[in-house]
PDB file of N, CA and C in Angstrom:
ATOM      1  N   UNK A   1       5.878  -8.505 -25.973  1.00  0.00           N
ATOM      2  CA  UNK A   1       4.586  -8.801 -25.428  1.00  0.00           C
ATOM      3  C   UNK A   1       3.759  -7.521 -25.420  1.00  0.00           C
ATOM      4  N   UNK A   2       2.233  -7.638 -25.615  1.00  0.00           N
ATOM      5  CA  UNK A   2       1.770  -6.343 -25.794  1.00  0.00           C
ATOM      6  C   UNK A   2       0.892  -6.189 -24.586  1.00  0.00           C
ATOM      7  N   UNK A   3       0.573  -5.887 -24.306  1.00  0.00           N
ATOM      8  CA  UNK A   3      -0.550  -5.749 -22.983  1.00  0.00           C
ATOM      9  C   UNK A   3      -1.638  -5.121 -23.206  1.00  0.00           C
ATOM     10  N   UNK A   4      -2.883  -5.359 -22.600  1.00  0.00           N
ATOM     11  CA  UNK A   4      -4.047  -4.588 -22.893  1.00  0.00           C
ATOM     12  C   UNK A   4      -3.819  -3.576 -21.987  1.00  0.00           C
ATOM     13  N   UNK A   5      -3.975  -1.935 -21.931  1.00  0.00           N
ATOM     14  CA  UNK A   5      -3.929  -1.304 -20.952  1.00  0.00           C
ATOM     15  C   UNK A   5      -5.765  -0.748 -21.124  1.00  0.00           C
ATOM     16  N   UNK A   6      -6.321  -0.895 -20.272  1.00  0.00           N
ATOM     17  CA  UNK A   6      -7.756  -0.629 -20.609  1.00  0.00           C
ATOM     18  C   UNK A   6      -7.408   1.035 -19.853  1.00  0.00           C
ATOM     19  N   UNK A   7      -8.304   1.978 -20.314  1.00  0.00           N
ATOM     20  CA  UNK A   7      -7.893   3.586 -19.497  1.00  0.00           C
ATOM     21  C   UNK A   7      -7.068   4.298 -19.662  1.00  0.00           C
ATOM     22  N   UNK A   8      -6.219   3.460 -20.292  1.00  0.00           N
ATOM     23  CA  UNK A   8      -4.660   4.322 -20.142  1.00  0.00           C
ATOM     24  C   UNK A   8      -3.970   4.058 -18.763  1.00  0.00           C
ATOM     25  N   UNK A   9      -4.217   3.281 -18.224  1.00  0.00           N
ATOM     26  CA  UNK A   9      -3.649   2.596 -16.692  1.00  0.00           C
ATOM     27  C   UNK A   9      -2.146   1.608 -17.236  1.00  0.00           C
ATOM     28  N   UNK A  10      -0.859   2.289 -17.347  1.00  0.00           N
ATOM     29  CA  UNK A  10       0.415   1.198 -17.836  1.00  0.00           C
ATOM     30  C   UNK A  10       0.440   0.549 -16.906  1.00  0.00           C
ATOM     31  N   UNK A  11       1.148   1.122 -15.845  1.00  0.00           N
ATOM     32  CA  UNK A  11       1.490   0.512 -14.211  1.00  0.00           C
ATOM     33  C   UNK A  11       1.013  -0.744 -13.682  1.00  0.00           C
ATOM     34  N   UNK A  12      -0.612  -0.427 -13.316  1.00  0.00           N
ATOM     35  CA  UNK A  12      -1.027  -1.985 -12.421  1.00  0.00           C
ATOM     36  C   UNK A  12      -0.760  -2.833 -13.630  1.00  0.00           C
ATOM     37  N   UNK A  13      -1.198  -2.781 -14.933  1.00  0.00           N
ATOM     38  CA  UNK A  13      -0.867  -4.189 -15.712  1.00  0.00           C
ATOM     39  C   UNK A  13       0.425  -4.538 -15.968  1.00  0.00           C
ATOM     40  N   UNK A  14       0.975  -4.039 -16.166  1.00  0.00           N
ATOM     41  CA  UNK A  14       2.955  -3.962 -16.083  1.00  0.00           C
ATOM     42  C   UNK A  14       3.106  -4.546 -14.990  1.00  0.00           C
ATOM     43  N   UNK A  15       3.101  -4.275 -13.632  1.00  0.00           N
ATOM     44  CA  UNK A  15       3.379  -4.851 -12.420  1.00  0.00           C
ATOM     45  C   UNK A  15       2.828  -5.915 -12.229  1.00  0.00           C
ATOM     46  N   UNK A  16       1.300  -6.507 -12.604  1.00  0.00           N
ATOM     47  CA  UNK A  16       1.108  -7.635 -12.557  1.00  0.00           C
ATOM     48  C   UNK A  16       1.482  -8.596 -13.782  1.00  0.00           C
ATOM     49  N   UNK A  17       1.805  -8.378 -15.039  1.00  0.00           N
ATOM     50  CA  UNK A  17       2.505  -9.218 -15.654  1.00  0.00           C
ATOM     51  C   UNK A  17       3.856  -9.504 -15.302  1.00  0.00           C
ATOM     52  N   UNK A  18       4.877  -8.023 -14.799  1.00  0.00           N
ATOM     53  CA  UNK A  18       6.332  -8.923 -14.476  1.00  0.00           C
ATOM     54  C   UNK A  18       6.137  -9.739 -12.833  1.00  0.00           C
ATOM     55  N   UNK A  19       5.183  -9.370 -12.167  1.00  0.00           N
ATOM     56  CA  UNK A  19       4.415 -10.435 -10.955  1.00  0.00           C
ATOM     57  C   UNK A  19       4.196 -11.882 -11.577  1.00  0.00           C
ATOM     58  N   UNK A  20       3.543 -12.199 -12.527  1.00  0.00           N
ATOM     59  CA  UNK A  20       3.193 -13.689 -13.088  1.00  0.00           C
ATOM     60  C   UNK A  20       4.660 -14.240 -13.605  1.00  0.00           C
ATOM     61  N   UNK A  21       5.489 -13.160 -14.472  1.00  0.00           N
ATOM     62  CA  UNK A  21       6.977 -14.167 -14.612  1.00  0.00           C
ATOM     63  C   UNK A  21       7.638 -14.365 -13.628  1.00  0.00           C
ATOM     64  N   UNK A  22       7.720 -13.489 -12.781  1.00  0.00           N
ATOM     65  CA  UNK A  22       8.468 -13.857 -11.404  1.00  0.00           C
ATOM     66  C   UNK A  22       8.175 -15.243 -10.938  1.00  0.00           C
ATOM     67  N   UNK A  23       6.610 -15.352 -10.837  1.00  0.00           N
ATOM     68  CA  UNK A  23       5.758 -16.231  -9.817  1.00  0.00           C
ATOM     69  C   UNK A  23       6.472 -17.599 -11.002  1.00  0.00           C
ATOM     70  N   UNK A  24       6.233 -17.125 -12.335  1.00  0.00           N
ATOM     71  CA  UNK A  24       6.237 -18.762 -12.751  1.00  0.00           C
ATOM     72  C   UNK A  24       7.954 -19.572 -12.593  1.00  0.00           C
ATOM     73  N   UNK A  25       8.384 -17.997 -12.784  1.00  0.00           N
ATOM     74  CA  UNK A  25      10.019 -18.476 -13.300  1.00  0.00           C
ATOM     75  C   UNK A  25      10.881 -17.606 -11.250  1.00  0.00           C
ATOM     76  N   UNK A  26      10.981 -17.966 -10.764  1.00  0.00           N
ATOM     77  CA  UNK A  26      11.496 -16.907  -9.708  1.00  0.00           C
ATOM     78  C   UNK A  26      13.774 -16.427  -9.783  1.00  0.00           C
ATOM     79  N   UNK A  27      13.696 -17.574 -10.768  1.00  0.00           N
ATOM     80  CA  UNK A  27      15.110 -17.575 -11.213  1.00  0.00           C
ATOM     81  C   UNK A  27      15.346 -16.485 -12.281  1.00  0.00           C
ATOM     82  N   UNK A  28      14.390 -16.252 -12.911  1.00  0.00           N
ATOM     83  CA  UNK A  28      14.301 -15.350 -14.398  1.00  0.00           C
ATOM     84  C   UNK A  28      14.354 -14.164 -13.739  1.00  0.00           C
ATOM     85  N   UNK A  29      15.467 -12.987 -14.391  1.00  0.00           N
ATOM     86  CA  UNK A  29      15.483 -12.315 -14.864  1.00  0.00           C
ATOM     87  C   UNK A  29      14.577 -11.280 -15.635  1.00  0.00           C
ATOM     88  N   UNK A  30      14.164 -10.309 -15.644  1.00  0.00           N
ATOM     89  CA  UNK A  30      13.082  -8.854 -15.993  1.00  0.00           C
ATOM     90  C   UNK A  30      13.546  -7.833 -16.410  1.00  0.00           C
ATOM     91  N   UNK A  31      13.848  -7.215 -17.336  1.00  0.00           N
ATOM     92  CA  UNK A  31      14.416  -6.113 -18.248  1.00  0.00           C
ATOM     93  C   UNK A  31      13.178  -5.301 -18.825  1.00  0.00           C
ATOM     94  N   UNK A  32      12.998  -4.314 -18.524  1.00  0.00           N
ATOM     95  CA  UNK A  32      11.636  -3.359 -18.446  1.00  0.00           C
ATOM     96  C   UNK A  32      13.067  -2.173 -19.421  1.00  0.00           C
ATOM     97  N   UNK A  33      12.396  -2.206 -20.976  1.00  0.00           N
ATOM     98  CA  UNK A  33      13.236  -1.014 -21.068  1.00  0.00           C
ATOM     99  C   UNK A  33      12.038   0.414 -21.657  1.00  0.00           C
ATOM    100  N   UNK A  34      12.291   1.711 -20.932  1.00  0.00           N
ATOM    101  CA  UNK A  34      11.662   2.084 -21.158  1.00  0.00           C
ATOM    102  C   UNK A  34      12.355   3.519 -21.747  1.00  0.00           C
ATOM    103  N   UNK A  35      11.824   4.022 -23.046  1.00  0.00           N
ATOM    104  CA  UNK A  35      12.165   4.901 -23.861  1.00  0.00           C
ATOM    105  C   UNK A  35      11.943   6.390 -23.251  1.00  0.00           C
ATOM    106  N   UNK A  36      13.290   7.497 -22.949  1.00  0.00           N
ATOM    107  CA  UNK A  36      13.098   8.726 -22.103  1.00  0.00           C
ATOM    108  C   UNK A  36      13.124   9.630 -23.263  1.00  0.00           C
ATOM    109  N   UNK A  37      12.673  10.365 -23.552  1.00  0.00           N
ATOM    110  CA  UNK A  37      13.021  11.816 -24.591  1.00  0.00           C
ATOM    111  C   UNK A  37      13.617  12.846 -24.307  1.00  0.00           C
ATOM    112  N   UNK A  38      14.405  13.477 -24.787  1.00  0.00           N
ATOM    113  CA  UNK A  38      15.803  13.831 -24.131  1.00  0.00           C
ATOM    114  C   UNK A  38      15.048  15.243 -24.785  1.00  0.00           C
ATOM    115  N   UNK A  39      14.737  16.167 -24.499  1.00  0.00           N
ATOM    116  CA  UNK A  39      14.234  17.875 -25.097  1.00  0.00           C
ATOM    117  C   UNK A  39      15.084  18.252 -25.604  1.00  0.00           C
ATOM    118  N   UNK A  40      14.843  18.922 -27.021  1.00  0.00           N
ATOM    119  CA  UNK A  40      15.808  20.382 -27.166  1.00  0.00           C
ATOM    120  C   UNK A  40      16.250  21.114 -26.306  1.00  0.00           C
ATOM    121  N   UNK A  41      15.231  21.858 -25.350  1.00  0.00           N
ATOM    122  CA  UNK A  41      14.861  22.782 -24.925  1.00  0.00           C
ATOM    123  C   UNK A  41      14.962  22.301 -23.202  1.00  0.00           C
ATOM    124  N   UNK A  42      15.607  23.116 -22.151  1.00  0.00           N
ATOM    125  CA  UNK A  42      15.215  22.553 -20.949  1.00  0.00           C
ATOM    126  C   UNK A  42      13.811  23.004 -20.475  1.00  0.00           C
ATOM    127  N   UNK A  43      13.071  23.677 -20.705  1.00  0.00           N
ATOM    128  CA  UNK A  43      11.728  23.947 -20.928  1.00  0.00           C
ATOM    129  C   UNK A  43      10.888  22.860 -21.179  1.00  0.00           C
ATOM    130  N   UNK A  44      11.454  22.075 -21.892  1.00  0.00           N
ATOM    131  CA  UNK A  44      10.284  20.639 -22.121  1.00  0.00           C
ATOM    132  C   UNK A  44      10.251  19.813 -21.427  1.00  0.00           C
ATOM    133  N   UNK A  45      11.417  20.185 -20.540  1.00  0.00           N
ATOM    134  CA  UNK A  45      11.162  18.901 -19.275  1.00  0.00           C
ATOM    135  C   UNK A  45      10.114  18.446 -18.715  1.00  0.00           C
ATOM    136  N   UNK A  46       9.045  19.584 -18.603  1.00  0.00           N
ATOM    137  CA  UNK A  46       8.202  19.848 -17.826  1.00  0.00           C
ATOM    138  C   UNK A  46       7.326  19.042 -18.811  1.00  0.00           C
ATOM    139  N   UNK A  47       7.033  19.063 -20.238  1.00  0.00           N
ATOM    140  CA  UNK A  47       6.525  18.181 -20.848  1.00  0.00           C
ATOM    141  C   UNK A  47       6.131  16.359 -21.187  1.00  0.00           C
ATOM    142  N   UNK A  48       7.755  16.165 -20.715  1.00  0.00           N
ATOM    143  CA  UNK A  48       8.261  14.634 -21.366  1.00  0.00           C
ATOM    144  C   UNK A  48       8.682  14.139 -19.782  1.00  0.00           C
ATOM    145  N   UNK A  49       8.918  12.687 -19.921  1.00  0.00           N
ATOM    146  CA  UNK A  49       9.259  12.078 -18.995  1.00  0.00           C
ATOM    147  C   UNK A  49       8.868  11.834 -17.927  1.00  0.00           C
ATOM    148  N   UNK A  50       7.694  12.057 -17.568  1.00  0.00           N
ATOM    149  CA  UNK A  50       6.878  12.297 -16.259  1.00  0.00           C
ATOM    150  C   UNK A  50       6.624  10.893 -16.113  1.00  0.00           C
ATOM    151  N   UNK A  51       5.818   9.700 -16.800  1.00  0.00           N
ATOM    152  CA  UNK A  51       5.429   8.521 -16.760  1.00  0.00           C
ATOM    153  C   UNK A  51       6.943   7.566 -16.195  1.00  0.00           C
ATOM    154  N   UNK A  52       7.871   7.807 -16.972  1.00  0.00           N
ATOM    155  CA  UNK A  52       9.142   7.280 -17.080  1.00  0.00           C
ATOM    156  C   UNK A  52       9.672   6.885 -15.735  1.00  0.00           C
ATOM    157  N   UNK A  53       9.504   8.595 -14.810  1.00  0.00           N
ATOM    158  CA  UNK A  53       9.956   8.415 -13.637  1.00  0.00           C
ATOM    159  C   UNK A  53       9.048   7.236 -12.153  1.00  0.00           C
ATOM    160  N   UNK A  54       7.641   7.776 -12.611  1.00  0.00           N
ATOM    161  CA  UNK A  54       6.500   6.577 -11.946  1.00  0.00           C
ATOM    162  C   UNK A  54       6.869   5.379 -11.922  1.00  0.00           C
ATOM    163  N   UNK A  55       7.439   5.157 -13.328  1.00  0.00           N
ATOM    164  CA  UNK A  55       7.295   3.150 -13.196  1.00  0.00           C
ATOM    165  C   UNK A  55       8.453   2.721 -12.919  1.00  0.00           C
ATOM    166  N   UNK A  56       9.819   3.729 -13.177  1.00  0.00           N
ATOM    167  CA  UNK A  56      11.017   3.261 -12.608  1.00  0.00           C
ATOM    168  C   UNK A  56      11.242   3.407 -10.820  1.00  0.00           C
ATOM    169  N   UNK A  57      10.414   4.329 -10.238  1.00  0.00           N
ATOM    170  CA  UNK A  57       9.853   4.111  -8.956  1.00  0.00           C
ATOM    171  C   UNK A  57       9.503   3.107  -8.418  1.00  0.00           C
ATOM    172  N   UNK A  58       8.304   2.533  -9.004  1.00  0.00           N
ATOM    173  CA  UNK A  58       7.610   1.589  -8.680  1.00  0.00           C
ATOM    174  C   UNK A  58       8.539  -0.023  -8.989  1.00  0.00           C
ATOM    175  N   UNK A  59       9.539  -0.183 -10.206  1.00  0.00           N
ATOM    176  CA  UNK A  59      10.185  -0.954 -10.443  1.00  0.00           C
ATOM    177  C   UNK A  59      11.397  -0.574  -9.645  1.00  0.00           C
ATOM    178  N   UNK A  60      11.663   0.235  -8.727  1.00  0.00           N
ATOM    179  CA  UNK A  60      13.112   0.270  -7.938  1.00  0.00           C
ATOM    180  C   UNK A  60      13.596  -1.090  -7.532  1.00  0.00           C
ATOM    181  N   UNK A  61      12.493  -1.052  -6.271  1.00  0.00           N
ATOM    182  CA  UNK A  61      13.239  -2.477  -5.204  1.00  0.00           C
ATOM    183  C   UNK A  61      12.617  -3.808  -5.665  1.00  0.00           C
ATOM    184  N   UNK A  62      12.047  -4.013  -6.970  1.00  0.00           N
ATOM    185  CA  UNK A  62      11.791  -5.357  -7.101  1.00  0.00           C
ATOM    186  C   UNK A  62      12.425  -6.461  -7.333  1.00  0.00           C
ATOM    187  N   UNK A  63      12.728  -7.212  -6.573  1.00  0.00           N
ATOM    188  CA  UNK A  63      13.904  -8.162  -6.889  1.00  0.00           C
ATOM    189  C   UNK A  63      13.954  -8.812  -8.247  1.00  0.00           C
ATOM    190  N   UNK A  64      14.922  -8.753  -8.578  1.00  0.00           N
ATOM    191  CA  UNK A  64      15.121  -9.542 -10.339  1.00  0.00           C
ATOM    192  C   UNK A  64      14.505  -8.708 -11.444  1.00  0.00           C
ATOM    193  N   UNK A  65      14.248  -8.094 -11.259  1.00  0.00           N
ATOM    194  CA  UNK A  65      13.810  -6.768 -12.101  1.00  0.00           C
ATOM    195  C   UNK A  65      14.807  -5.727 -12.673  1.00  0.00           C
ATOM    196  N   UNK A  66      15.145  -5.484 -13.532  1.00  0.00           N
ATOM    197  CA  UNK A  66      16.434  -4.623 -14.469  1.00  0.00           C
ATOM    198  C   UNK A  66      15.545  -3.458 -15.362  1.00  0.00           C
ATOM    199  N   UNK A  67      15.781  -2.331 -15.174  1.00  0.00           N
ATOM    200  CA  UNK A  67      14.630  -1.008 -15.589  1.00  0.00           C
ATOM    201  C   UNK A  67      16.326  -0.404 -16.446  1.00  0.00           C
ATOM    202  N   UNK A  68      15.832  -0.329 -18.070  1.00  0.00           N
ATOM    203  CA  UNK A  68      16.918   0.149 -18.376  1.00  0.00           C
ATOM    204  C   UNK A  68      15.883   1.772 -19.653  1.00  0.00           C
ATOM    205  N   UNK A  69      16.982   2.922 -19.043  1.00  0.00           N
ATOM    206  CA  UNK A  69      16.378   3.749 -20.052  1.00  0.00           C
ATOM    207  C   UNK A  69      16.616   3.896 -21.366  1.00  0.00           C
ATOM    208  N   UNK A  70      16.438   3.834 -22.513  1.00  0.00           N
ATOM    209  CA  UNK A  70      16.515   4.494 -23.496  1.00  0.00           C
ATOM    210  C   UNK A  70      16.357   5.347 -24.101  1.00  0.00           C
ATOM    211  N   UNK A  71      17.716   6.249 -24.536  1.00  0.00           N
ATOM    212  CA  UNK A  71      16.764   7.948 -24.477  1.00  0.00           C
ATOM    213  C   UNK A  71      17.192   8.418 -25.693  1.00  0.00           C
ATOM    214  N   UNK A  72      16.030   9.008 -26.223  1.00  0.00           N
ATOM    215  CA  UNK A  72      15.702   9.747 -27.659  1.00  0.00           C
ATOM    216  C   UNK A  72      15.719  11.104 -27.308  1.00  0.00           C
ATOM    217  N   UNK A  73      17.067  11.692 -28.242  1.00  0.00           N
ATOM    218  CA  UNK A  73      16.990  12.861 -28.472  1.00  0.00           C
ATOM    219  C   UNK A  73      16.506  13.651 -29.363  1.00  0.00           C
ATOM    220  N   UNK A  74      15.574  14.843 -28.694  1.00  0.00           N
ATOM    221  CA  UNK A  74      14.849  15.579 -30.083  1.00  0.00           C
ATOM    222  C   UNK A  74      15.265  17.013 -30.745  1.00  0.00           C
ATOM    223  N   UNK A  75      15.345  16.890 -31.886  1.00  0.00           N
ATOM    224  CA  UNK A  75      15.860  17.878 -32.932  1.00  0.00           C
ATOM    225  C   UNK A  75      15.716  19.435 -32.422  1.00  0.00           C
ATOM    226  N   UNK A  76      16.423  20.475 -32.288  1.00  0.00           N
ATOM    227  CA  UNK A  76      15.787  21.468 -31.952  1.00  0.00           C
ATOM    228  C   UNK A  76      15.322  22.083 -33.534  1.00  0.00           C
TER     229      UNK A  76
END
């Protein structure tokens, strides 16, 4: 599914679309997988992953909701 994010805003539209499957389906299941980048360098931390940690926050305590990472490692 693609979502419009108008702004660059992921979050509120993410949260209100897995809000509408909940609402329609409350039995269903939610798998949010979201891609982490793993640095060469521990220096790039400071670069990557910042968004990653926000929405798996915000997706902690939602019931029926499953936040899985996928993480890409980059070449040094």
């Amino acid at each position: 599914m693609i979502l419009p994010l108008p702004y660059r805003s992921f979050l509120v539209p993410c949260l209100a679309y897995i809000g509408e499957i909940r609402e329609k389906d409350p039995d269903r299941w939610v798998t949010v997988l979201l891609p982490e980048v793993i640095p060469a360098r521990w220096w790039q931390n400071l670069l990557y992953n910042q968004r990653a940690l926000f929405i798996q926050a915000a997706l902690l305590f939602k019931p029926g909701v499953i936040v899985t990472a996928l993480p890409y490692h980059l070449a040094r």
